[in-house]
PDB file of N, CA and C in Angstrom:
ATOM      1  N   UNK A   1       0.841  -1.182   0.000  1.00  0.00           N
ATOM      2  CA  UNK A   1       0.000   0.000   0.000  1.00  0.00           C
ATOM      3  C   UNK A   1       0.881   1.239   0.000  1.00  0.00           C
ATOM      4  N   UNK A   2       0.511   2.438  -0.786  1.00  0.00           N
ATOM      5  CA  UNK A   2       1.109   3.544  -0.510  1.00  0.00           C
ATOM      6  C   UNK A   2       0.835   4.478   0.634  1.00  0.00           C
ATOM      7  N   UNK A   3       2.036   4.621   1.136  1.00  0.00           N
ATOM      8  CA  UNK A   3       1.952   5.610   2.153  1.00  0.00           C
ATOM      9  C   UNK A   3       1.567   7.026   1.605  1.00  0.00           C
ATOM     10  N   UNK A   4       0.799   7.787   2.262  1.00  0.00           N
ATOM     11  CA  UNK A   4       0.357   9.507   1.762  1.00  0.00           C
ATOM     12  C   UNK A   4       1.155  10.437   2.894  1.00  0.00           C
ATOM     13  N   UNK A   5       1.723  11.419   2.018  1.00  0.00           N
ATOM     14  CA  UNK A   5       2.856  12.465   2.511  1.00  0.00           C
ATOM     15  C   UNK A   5       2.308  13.723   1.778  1.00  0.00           C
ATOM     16  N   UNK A   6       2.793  14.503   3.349  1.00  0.00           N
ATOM     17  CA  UNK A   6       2.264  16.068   2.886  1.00  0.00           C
ATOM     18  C   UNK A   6       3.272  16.818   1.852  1.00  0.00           C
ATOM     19  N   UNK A   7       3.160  17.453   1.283  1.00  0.00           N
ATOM     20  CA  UNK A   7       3.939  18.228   0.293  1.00  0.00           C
ATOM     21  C   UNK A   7       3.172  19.516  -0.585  1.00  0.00           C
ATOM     22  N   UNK A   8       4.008  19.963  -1.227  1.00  0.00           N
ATOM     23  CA  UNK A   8       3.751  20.915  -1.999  1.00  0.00           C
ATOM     24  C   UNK A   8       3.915  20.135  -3.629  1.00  0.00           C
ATOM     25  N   UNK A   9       3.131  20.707  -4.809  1.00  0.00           N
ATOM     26  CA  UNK A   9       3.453  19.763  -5.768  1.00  0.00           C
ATOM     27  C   UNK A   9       4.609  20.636  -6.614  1.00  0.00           C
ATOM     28  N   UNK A  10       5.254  19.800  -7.737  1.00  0.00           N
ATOM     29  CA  UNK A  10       6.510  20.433  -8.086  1.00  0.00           C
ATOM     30  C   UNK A  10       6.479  21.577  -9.171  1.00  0.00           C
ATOM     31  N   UNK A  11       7.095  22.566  -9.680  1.00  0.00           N
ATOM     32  CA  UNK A  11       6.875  23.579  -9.613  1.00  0.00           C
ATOM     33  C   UNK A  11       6.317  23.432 -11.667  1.00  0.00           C
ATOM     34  N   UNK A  12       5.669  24.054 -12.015  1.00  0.00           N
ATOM     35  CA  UNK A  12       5.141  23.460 -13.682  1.00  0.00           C
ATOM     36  C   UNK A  12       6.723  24.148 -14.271  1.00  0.00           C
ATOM     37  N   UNK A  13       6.437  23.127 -15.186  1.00  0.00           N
ATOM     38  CA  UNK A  13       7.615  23.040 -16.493  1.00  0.00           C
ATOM     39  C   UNK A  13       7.103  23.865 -17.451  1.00  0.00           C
ATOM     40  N   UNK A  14       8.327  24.795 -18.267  1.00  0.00           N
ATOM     41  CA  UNK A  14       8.091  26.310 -19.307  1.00  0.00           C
ATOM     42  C   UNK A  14       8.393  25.364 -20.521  1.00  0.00           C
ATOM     43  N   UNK A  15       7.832  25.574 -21.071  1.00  0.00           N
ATOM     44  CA  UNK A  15       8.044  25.209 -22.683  1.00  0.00           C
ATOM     45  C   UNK A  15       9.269  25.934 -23.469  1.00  0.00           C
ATOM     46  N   UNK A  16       9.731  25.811 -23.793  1.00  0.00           N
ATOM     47  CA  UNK A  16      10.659  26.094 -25.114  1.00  0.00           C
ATOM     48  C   UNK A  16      10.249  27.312 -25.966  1.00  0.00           C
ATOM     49  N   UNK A  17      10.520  28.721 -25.797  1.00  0.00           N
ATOM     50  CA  UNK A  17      10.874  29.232 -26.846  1.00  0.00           C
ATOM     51  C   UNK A  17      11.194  28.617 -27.890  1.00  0.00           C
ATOM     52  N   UNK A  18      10.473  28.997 -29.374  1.00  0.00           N
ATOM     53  CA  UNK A  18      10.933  28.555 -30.523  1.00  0.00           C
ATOM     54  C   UNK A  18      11.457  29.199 -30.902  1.00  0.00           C
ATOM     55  N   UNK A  19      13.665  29.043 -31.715  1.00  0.00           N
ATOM     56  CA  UNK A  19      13.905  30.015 -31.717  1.00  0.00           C
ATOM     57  C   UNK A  19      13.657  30.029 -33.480  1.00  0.00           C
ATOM     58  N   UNK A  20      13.406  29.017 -34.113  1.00  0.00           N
ATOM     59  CA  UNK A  20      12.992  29.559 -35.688  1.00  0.00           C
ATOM     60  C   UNK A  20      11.644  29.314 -35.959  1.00  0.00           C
ATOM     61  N   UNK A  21      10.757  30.188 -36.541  1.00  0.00           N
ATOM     62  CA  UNK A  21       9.468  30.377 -37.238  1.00  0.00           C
ATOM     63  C   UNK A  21       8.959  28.952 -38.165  1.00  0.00           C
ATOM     64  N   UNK A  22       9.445  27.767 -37.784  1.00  0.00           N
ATOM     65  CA  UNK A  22       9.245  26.994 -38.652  1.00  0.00           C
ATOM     66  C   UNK A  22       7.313  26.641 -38.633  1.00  0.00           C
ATOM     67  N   UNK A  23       6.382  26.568 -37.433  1.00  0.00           N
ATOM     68  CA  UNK A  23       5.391  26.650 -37.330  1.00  0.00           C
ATOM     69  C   UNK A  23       4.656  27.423 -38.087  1.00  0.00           C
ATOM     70  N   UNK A  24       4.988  28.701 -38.126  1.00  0.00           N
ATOM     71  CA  UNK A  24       4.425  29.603 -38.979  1.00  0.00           C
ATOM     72  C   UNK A  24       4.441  29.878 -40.710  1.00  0.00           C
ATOM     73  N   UNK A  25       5.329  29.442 -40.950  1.00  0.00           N
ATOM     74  CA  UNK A  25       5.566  29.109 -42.541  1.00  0.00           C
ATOM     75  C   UNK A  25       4.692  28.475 -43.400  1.00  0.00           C
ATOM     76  N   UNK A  26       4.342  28.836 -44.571  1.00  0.00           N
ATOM     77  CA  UNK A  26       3.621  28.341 -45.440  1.00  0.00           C
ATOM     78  C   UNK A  26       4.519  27.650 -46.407  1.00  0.00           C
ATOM     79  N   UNK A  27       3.951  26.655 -47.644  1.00  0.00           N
ATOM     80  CA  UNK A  27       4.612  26.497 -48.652  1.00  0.00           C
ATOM     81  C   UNK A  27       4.962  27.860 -49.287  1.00  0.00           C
ATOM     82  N   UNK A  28       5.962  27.212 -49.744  1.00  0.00           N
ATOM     83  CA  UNK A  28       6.818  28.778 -51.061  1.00  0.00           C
ATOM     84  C   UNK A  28       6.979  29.956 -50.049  1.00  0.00           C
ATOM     85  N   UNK A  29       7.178  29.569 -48.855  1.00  0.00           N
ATOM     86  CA  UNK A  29       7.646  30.833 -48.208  1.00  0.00           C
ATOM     87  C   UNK A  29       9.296  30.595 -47.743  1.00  0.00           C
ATOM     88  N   UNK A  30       9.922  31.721 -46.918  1.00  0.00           N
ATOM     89  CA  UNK A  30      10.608  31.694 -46.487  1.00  0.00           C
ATOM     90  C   UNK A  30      11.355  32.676 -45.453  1.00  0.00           C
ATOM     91  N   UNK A  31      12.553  32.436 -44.630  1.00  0.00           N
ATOM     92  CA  UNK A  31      12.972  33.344 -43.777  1.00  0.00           C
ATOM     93  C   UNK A  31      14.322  33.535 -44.051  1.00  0.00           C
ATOM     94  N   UNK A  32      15.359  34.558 -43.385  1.00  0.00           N
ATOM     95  CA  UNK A  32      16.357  34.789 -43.510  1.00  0.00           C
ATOM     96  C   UNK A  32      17.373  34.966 -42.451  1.00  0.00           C
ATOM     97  N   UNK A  33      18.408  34.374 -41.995  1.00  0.00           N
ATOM     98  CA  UNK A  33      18.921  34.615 -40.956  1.00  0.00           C
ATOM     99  C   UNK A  33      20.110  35.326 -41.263  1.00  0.00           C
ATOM    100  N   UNK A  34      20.354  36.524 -40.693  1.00  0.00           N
ATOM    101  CA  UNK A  34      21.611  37.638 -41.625  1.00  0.00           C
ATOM    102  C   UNK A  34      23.147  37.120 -40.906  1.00  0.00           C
ATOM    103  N   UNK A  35      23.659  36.924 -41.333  1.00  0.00           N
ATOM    104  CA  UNK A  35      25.153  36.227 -40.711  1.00  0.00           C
ATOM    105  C   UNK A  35      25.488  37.247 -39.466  1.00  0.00           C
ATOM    106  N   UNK A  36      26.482  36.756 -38.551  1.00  0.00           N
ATOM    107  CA  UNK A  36      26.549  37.016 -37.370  1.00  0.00           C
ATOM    108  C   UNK A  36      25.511  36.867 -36.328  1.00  0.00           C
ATOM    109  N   UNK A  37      24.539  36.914 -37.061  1.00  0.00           N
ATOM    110  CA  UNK A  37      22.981  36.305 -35.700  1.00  0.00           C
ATOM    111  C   UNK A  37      23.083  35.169 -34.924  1.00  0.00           C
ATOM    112  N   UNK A  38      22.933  35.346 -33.348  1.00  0.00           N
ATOM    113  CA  UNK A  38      23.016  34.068 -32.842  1.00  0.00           C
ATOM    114  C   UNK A  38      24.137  33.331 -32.570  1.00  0.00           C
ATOM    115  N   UNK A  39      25.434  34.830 -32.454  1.00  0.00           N
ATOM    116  CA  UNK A  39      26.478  34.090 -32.359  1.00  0.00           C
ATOM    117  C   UNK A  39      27.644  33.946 -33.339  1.00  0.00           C
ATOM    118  N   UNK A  40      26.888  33.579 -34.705  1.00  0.00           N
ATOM    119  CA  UNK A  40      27.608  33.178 -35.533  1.00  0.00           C
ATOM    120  C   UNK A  40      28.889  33.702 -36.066  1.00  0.00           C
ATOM    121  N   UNK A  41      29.576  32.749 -36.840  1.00  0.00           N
ATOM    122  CA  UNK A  41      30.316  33.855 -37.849  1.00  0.00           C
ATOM    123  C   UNK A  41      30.166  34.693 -38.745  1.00  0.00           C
ATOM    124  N   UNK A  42      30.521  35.333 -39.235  1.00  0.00           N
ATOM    125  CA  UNK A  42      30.346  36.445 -40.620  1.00  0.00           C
ATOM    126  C   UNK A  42      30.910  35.337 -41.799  1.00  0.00           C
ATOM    127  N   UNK A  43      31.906  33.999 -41.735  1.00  0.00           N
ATOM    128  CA  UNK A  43      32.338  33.099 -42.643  1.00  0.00           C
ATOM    129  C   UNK A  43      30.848  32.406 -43.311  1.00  0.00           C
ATOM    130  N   UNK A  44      30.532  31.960 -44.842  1.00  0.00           N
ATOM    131  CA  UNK A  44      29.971  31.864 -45.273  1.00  0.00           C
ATOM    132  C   UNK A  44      29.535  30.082 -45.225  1.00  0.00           C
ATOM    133  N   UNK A  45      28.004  30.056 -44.666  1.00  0.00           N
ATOM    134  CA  UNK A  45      27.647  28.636 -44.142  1.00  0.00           C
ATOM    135  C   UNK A  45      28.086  28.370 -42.687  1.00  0.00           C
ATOM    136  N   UNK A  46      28.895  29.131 -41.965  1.00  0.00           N
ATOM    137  CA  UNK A  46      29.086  28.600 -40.646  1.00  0.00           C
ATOM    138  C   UNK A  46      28.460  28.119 -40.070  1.00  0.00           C
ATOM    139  N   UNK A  47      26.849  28.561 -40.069  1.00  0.00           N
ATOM    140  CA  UNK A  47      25.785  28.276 -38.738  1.00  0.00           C
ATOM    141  C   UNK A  47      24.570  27.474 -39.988  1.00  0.00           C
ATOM    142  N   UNK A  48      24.963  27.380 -41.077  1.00  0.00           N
ATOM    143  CA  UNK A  48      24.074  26.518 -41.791  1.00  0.00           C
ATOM    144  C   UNK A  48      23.532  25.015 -40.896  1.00  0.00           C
ATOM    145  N   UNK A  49      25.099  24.545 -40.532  1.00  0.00           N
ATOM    146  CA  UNK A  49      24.472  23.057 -40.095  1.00  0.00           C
ATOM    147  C   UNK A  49      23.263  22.788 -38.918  1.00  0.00           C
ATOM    148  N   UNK A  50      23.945  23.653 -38.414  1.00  0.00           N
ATOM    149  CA  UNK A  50      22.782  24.188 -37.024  1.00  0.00           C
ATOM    150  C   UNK A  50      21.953  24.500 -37.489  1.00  0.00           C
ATOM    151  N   UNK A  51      21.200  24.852 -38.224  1.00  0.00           N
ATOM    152  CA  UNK A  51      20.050  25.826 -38.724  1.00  0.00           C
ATOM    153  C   UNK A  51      19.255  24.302 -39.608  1.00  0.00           C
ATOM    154  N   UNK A  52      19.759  23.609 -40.327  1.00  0.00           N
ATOM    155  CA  UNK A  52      19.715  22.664 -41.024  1.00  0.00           C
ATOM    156  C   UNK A  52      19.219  21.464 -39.717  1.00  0.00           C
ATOM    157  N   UNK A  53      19.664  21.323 -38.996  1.00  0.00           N
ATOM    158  CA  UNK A  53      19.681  20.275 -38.196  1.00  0.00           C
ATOM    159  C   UNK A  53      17.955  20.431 -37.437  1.00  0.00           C
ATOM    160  N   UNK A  54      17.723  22.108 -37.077  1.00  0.00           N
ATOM    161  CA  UNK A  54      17.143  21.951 -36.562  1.00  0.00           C
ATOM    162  C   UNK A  54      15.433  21.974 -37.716  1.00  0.00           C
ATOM    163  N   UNK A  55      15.995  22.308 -38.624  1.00  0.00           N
ATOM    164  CA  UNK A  55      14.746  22.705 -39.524  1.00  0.00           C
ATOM    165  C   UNK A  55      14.598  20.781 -39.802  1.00  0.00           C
ATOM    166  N   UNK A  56      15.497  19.852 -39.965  1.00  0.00           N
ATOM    167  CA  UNK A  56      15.492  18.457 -40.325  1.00  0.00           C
ATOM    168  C   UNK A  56      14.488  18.202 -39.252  1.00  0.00           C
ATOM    169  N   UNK A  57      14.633  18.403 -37.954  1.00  0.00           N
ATOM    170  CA  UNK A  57      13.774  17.437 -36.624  1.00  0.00           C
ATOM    171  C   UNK A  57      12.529  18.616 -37.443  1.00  0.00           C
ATOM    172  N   UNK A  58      12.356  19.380 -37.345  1.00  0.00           N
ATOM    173  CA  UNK A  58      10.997  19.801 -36.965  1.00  0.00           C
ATOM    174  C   UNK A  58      10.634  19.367 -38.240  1.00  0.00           C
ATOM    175  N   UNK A  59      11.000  19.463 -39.537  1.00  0.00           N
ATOM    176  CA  UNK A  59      10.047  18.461 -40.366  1.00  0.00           C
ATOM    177  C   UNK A  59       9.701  16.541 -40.404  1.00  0.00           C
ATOM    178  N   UNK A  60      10.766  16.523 -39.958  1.00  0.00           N
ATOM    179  CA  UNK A  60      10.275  15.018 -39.730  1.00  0.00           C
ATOM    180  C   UNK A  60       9.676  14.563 -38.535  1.00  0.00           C
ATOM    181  N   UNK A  61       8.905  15.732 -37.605  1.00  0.00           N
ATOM    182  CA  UNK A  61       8.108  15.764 -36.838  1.00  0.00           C
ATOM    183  C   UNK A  61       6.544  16.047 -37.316  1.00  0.00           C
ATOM    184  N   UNK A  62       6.796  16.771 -38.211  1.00  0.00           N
ATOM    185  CA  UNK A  62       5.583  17.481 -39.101  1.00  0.00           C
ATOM    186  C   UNK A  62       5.265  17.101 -40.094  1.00  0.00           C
ATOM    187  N   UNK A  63       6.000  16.237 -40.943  1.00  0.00           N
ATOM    188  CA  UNK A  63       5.473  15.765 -42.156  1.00  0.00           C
ATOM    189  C   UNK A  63       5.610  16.557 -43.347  1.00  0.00           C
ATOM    190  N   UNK A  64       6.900  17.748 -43.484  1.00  0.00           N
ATOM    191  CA  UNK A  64       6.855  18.945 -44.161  1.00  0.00           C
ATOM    192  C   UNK A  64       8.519  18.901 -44.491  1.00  0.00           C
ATOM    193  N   UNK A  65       8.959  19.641 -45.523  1.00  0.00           N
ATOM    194  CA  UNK A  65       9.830  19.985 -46.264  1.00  0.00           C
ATOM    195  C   UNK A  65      10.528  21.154 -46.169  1.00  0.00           C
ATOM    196  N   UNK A  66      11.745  21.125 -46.015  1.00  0.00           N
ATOM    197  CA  UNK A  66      12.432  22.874 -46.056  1.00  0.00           C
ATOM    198  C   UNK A  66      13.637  22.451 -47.241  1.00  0.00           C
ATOM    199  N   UNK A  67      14.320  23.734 -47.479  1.00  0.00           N
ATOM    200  CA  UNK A  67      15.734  23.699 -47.668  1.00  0.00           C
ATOM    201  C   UNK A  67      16.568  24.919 -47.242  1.00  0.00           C
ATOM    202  N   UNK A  68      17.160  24.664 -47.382  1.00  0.00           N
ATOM    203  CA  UNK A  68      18.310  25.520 -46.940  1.00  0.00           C
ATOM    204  C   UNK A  68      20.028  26.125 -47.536  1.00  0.00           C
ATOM    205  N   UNK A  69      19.564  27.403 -47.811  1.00  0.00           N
ATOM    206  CA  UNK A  69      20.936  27.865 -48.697  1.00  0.00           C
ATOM    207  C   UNK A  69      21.776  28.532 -48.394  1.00  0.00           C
ATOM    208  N   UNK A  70      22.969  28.382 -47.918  1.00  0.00           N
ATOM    209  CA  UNK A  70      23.755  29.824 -47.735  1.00  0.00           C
ATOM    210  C   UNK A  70      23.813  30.930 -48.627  1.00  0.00           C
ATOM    211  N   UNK A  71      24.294  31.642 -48.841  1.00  0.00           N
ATOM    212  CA  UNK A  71      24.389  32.989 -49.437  1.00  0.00           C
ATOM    213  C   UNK A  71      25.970  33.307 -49.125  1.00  0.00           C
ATOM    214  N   UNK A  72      26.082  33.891 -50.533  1.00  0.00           N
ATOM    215  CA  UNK A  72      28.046  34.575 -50.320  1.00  0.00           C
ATOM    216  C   UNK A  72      27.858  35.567 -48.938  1.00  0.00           C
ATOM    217  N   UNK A  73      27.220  35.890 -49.115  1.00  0.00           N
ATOM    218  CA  UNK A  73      27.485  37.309 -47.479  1.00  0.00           C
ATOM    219  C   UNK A  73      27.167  36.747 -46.142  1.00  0.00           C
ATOM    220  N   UNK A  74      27.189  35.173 -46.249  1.00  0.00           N
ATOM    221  CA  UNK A  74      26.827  34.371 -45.122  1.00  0.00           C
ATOM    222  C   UNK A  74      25.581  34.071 -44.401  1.00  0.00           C
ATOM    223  N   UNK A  75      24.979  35.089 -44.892  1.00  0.00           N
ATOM    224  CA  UNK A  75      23.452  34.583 -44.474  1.00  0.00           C
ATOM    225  C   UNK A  75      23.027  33.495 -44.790  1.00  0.00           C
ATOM    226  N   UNK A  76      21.591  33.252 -44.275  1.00  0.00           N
ATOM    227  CA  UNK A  76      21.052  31.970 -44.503  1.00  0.00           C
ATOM    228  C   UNK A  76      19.529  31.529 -44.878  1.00  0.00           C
ATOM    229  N   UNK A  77      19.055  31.175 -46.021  1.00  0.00           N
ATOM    230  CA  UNK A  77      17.694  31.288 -45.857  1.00  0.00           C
ATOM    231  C   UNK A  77      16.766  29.936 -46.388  1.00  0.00           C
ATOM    232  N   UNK A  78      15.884  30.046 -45.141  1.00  0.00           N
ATOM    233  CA  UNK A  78      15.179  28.454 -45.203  1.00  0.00           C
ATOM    234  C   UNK A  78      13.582  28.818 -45.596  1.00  0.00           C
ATOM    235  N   UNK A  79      13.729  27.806 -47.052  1.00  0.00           N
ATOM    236  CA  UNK A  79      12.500  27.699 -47.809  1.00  0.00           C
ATOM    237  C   UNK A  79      11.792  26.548 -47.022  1.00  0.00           C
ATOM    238  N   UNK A  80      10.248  26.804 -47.523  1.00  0.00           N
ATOM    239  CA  UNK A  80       9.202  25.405 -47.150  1.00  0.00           C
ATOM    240  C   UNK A  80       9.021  25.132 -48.387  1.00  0.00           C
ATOM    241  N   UNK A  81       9.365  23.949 -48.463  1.00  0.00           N
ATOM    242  CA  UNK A  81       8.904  23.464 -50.108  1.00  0.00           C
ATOM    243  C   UNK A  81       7.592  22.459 -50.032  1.00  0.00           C
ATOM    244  N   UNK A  82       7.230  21.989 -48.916  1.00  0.00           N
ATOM    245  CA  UNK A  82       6.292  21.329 -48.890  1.00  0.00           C
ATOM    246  C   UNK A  82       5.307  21.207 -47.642  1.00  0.00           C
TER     247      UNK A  82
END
């Protein structure tokens, strides 16, 4: 049998800031992340993989399509293709 103990219950859990707009996106849309954001380098593709990695989980959570291109000035911008 379980014993019953007084307590307080534990304190609620915060959700996650999303830090990219992938929810909000339509097909044929897209966003832009300007190099140096978030850290990054100003070197061209630096923070692609990261950006890539995370746009990969959230579509194969969702059932949806992105891509993802660097740009010579290092930016970065992720299409919904599907």
């Amino acid at each position: 049998m379980y014993k019953i103990k007084r307590g307080t219950p534990a304190r609620p859990t915060r959700l996650a800031q999303a830090q990219y707009p992938f929810a909000s996106m339509k097909v044929d849309t897209y966003f832009k992340i300007p190099a140096g954001e978030y850290g990054a380098s100003k070197s061209p593709g630096s923070f692609a993989p990261r950006v890539a990695g995370a746009a990969y989980l959230y579509a194969s959570r969702h059932g949806i399509k992105f891509a993802i291109r660097s740009q010579k000035n290092g930016d970065v911008k992720i299409f919904r293709t599907e």
